[in-house]
Protein backbone atom coordinates (compact mmCIF):
# COMPACT_ATOMS: atom_id res chain seq x y z
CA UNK A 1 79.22 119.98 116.60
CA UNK A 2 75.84 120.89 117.88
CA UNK A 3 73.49 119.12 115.32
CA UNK A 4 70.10 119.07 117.25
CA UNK A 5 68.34 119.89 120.10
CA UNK A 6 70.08 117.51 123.21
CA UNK A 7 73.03 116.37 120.70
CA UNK A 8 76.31 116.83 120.49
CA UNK A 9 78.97 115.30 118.34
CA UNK A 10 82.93 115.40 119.28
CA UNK A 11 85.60 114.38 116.88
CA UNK A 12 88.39 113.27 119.13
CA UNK A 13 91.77 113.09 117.60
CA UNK A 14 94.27 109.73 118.49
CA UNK A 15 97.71 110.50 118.14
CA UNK A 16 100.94 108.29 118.59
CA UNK A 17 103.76 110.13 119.13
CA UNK A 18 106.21 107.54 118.36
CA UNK A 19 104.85 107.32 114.50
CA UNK A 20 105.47 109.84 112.26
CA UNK A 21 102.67 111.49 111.10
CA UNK A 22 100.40 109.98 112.87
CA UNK A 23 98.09 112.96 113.84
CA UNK A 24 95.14 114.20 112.99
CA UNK A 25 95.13 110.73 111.46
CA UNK A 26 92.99 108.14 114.01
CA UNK A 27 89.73 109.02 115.33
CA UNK A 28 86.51 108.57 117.16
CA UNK A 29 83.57 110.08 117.28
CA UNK A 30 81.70 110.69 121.10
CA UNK A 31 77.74 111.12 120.53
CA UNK A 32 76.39 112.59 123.48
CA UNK A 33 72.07 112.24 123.30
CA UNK A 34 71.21 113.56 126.10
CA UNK A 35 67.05 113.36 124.77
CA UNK A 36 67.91 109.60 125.07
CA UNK A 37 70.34 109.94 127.75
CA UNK A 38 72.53 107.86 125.92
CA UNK A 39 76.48 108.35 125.26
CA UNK A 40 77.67 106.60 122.06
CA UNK A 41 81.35 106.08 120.57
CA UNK A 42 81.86 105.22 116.97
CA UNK A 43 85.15 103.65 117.24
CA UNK A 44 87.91 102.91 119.70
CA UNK A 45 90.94 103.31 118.20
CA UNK A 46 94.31 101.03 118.64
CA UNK A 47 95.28 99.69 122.20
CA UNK A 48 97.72 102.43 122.61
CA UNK A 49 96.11 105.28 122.35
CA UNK A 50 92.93 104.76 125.01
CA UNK A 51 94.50 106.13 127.59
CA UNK A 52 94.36 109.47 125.54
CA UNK A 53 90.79 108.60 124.67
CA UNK A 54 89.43 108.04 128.05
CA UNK A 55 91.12 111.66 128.82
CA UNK A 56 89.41 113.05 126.23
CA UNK A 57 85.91 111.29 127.29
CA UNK A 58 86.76 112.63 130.73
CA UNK A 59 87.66 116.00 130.42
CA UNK A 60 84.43 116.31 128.59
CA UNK A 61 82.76 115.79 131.83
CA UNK A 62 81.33 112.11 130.37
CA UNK A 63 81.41 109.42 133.51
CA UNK A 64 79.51 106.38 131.19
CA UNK A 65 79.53 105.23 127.79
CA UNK A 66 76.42 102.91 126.94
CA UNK A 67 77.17 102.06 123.10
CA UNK A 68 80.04 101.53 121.06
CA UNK A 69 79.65 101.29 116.93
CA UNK A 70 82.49 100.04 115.60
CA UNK A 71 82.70 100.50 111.88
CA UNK A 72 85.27 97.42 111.22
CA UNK A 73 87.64 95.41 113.45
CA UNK A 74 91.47 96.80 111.92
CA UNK A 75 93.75 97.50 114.86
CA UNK A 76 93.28 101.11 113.79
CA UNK A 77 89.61 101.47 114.68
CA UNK A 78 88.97 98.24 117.05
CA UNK A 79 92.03 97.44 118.89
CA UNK A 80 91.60 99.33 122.06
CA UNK A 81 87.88 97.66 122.94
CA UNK A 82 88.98 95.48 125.55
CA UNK A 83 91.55 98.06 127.41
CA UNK A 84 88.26 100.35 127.20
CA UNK A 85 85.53 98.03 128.02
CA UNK A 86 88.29 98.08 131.39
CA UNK A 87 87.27 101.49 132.20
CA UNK A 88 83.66 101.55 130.72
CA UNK A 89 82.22 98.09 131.81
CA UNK A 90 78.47 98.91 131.25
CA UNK A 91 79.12 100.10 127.58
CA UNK A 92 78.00 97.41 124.92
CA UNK A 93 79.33 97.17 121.55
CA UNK A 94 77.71 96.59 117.77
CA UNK A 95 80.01 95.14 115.41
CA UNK A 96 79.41 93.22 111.84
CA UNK A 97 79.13 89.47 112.90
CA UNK A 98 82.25 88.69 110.65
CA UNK A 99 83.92 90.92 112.91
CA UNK A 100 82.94 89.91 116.22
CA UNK A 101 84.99 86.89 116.75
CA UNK A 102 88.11 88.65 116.46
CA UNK A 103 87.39 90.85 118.58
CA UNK A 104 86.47 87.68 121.16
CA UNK A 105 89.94 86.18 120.41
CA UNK A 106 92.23 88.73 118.59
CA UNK A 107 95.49 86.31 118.08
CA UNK A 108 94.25 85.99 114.42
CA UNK A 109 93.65 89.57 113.73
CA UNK A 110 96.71 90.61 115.75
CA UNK A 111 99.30 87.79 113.64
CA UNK A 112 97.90 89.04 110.20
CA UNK A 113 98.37 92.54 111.66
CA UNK A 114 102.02 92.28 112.32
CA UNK A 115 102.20 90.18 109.12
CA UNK A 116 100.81 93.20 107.10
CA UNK A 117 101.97 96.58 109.25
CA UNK A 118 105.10 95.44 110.98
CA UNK A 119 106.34 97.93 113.37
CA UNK A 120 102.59 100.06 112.69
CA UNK A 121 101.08 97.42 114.43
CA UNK A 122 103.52 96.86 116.98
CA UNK A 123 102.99 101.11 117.60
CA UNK A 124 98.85 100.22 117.70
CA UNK A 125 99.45 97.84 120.31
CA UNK A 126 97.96 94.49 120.99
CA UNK A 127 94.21 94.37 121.41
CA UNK A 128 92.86 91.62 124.47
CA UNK A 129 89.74 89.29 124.33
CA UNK A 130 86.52 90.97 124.70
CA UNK A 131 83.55 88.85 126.43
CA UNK A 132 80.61 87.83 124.33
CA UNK A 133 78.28 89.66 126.81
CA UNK A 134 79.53 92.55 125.74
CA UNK A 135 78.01 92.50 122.56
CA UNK A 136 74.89 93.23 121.40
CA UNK A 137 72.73 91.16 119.19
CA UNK A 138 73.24 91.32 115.05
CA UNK A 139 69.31 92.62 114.46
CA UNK A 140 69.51 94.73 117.68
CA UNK A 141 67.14 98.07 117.47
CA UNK A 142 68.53 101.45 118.00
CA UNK A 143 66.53 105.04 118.34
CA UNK A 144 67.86 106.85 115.72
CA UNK A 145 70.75 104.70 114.94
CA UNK A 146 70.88 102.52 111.45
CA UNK A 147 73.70 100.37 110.45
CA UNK A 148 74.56 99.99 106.97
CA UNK A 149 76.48 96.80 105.26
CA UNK A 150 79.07 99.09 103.26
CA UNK A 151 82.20 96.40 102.22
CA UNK A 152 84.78 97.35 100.21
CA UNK A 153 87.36 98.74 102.61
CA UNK A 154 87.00 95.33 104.54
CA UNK A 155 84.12 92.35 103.99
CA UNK A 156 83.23 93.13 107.93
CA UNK A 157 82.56 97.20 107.52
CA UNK A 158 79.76 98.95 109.02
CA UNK A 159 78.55 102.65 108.29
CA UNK A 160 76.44 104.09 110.97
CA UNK A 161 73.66 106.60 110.43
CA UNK A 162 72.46 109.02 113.33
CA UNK A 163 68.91 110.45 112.08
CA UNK A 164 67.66 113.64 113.74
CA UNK A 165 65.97 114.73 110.81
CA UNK A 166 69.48 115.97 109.98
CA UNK A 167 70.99 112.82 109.21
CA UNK A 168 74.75 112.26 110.01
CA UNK A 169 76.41 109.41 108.63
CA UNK A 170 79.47 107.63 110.51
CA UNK A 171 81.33 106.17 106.86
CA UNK A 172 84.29 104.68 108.52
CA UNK A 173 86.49 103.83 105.47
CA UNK A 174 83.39 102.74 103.08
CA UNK A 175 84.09 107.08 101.36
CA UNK A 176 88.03 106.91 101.79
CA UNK A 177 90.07 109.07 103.77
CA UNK A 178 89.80 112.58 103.96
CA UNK A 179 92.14 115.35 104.91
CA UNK A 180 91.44 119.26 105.03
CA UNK A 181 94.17 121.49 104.55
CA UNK A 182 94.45 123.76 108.05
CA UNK A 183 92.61 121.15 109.81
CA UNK A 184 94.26 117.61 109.03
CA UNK A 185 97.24 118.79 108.30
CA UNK A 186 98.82 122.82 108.20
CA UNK A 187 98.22 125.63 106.01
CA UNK A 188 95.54 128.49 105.24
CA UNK A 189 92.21 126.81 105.51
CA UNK A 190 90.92 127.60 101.91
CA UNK A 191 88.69 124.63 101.30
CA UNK A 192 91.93 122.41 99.32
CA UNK A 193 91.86 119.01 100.83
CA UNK A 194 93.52 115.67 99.76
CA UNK A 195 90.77 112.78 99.12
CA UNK A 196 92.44 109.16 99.05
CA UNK A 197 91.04 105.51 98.20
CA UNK A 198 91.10 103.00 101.92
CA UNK A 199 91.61 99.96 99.18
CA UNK A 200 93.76 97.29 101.23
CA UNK A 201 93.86 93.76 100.59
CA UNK A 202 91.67 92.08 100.51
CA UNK A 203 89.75 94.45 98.30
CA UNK A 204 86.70 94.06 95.59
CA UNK A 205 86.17 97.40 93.40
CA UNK A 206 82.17 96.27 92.74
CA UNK A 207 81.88 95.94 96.61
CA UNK A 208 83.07 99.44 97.15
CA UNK A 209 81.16 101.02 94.17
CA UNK A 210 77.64 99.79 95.65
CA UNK A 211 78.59 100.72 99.22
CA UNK A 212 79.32 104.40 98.02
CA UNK A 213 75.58 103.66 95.75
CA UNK A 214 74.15 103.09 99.71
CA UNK A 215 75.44 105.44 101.22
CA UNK A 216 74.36 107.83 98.40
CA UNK A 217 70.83 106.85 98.79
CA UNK A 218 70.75 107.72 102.58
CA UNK A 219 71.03 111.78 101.75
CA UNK A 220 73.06 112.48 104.76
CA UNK A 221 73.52 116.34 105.58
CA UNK A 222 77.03 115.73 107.07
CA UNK A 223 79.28 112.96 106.82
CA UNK A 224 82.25 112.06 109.41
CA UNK A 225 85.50 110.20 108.32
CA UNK A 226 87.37 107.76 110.22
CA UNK A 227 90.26 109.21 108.82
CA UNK A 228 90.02 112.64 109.29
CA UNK A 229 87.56 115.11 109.74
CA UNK A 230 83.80 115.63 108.67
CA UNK A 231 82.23 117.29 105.30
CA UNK A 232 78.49 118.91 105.08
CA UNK A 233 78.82 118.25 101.19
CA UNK A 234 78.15 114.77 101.45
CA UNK A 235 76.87 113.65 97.74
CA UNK A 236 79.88 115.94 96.16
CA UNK A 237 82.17 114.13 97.94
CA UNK A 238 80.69 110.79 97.57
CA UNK A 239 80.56 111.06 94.24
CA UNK A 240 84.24 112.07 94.39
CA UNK A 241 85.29 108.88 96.16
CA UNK A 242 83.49 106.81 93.22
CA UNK A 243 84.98 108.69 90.73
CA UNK A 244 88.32 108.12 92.44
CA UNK A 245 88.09 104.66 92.59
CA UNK A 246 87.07 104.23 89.22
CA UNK A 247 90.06 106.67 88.17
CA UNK A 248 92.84 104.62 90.18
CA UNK A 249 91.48 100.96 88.49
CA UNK A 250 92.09 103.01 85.23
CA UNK A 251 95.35 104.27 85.96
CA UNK A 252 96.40 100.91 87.49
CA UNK A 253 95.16 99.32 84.61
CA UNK A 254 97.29 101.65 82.11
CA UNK A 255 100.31 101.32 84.22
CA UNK A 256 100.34 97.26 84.00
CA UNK A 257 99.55 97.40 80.19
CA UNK A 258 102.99 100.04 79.65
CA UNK A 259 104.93 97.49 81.75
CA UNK A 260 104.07 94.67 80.99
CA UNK A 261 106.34 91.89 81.24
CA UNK A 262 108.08 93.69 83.99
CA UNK A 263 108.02 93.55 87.91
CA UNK A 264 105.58 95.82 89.79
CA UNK A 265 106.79 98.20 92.04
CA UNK A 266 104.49 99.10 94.31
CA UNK A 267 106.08 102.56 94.42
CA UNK A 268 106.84 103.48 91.59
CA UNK A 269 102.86 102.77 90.46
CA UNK A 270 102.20 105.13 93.72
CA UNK A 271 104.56 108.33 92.46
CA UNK A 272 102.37 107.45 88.77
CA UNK A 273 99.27 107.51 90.73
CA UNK A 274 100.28 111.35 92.37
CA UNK A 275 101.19 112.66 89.62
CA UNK A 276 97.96 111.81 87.58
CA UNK A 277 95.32 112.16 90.92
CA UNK A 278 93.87 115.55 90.86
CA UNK A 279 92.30 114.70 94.08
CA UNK A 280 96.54 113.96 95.61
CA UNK A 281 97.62 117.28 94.03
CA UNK A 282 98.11 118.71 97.49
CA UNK A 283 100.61 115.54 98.72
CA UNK A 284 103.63 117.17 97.48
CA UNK A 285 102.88 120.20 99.99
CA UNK A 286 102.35 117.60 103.14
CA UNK A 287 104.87 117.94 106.21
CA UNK A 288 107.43 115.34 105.64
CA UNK A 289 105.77 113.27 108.73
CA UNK A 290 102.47 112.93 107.28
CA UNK A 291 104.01 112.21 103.94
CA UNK A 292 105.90 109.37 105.10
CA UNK A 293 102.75 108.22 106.78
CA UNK A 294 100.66 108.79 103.56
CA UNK A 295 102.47 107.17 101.56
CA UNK A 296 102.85 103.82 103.57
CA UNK A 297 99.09 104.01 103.18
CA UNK A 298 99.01 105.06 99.39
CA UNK A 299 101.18 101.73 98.87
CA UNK A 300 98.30 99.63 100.58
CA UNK A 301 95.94 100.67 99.09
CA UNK A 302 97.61 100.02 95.76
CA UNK A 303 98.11 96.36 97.07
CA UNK A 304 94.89 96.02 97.18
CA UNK A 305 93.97 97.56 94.16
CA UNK A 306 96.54 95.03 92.67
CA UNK A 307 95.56 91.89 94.27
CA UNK A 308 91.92 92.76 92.46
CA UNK A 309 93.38 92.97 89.39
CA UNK A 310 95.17 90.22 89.84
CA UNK A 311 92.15 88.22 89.78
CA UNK A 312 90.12 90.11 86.91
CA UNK A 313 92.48 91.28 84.77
């Protein structure tokens, strides 16, 4: 996307072959200012799949990165840093200070990531230490950058907004996760789409409501996923995600109360959760690869939405 004079934005898509499903899936996003003559990258992706990122960056005729935003530290969207800090050396990186020393020593984040994703993780590939001078300071000023607290997904999440007078706004996983039909995955390109809560453990419903409140409040004229794609409605879809949210809890919420008593099954409250999302209507229709992959997010993000509950409820 051209979105002003001297800028260009480039979604570049992270596959891993040996997962099912997993295309059109990870991303980052290359910024290329050339009024500031400054090359930015809003995330990394896993360890894995840098070599196919640094192809990408190449082939685009870019020789030097100078900033990387990274919206939160999961393996998914942080774990390649150090392999690419290997290639680009001068680049330095702006991450949320709860985030940042995991990223220094990852055997934490890369444990709890086995723990969690098993043989996903494995697949992402295990992330090496980064150097503090790599990083730039927490109150750091950028031209036309502005970071926004936005937990919810995670307690560490950033969302990055790129004003131009258009204003673009980098959400990470603070909107969900958002897939266009003949774009994220096949079929006619009609404007159907599947929108889907990023709600893993350790998640807090109040934290996500007021990030979506923020990022309201910013009146962005296009908004880019993480996961997968980009959207110039950004308020309708914003106010999707919030409604979403508030729907799941609800539905959660009714599920526990007409089984109570009984053990949860994760999912079995995912295929009532399907059925009963207007916004999932499309899932049925889903390649059996991206299904499998959807759904082994669907049931995280039920975990979450269960450990919350856990504690309110």
């Amino acid at each position: 996307m051209n979105i002003g004079e001297g800028v260009n934005i480039t979604l570049i898509d992270l596959p891993i072959d040996n997962l099912p499903g997993f295309h059109h899936f990870l991303s980052s996003w290359l910024i290329v200012d050339k009024t500031l003559d400054r090359v930015s990258l809003v995330d990394v992706g896993p360890a894995s799949t840098v070599p196919v990122l640094v192809k990408n960056i190449e082939e685009l005729g870019i020789s030097k990165l100078d900033l990387i935003l990274l919206t939160h530290v999961h393996l998914d969207h942080s774990g390649g840093l150090g392999q690419l800090l290997e290639v680009f050396g001068s680049a330095r990186v702006l991450v949320h200070p709860k985030g940042k020393k995991h990223l220094v020593n990852p055997d934490r984040l890369w444990k709890s990531s086995v723990d969690v994703l098993g043989d996903v993780a494995l697949a992402y590939g295990r992330p090496i230490p980064v150097s503090e001078s790599c990083f730039l300071p927490e109150d750091v000023g950028l031209d036309r950058i502005a970071k926004i607290e936005t937990p919810g997904h995670a307690s560490h999440h950033y969302s990055f907004l790129y004003d131009l007078g258009l204003k673009v706004l980098f959400a990470g996983e603070a909107a969900g996760t958002y897939y266009k039909r003949g774009f994220a995955y096949p079929g006619i390109s009609d404007g159907t789409f599947i929108l889907r809560p990023a709600t893993p453990p350790k998640f807090y419903l109040d934290s996500a409501l007021s990030s979506i409140k923020e990022l309201k409040a910013l009146d962005a004229g296009i908004m880019c996923y993480a996961h997968f794609g980009y959207t110039d409605e950004v308020n309708k879809f914003l106010d999707l995600e919030e409604r979403q949210l508030l729907h799941w809890n609800d539905l959660i919420c009714d599920y526990l109360s007409d089984h109570q008593g009984l053990p949860v099954d994760p999912e079995d409250v995912a295929c009532y959760l399907i059925e009963r999302d207007p916004l999932l209507s499309d899932f049925s229709d889903l390649p059996e690869d991206i299904k499998i992959r959807e759904m082994g997010n669907i049931l995280s993000s039920i975990n979450g939405f269960l450990d919350y509950l856990s504690k309110t409820i």
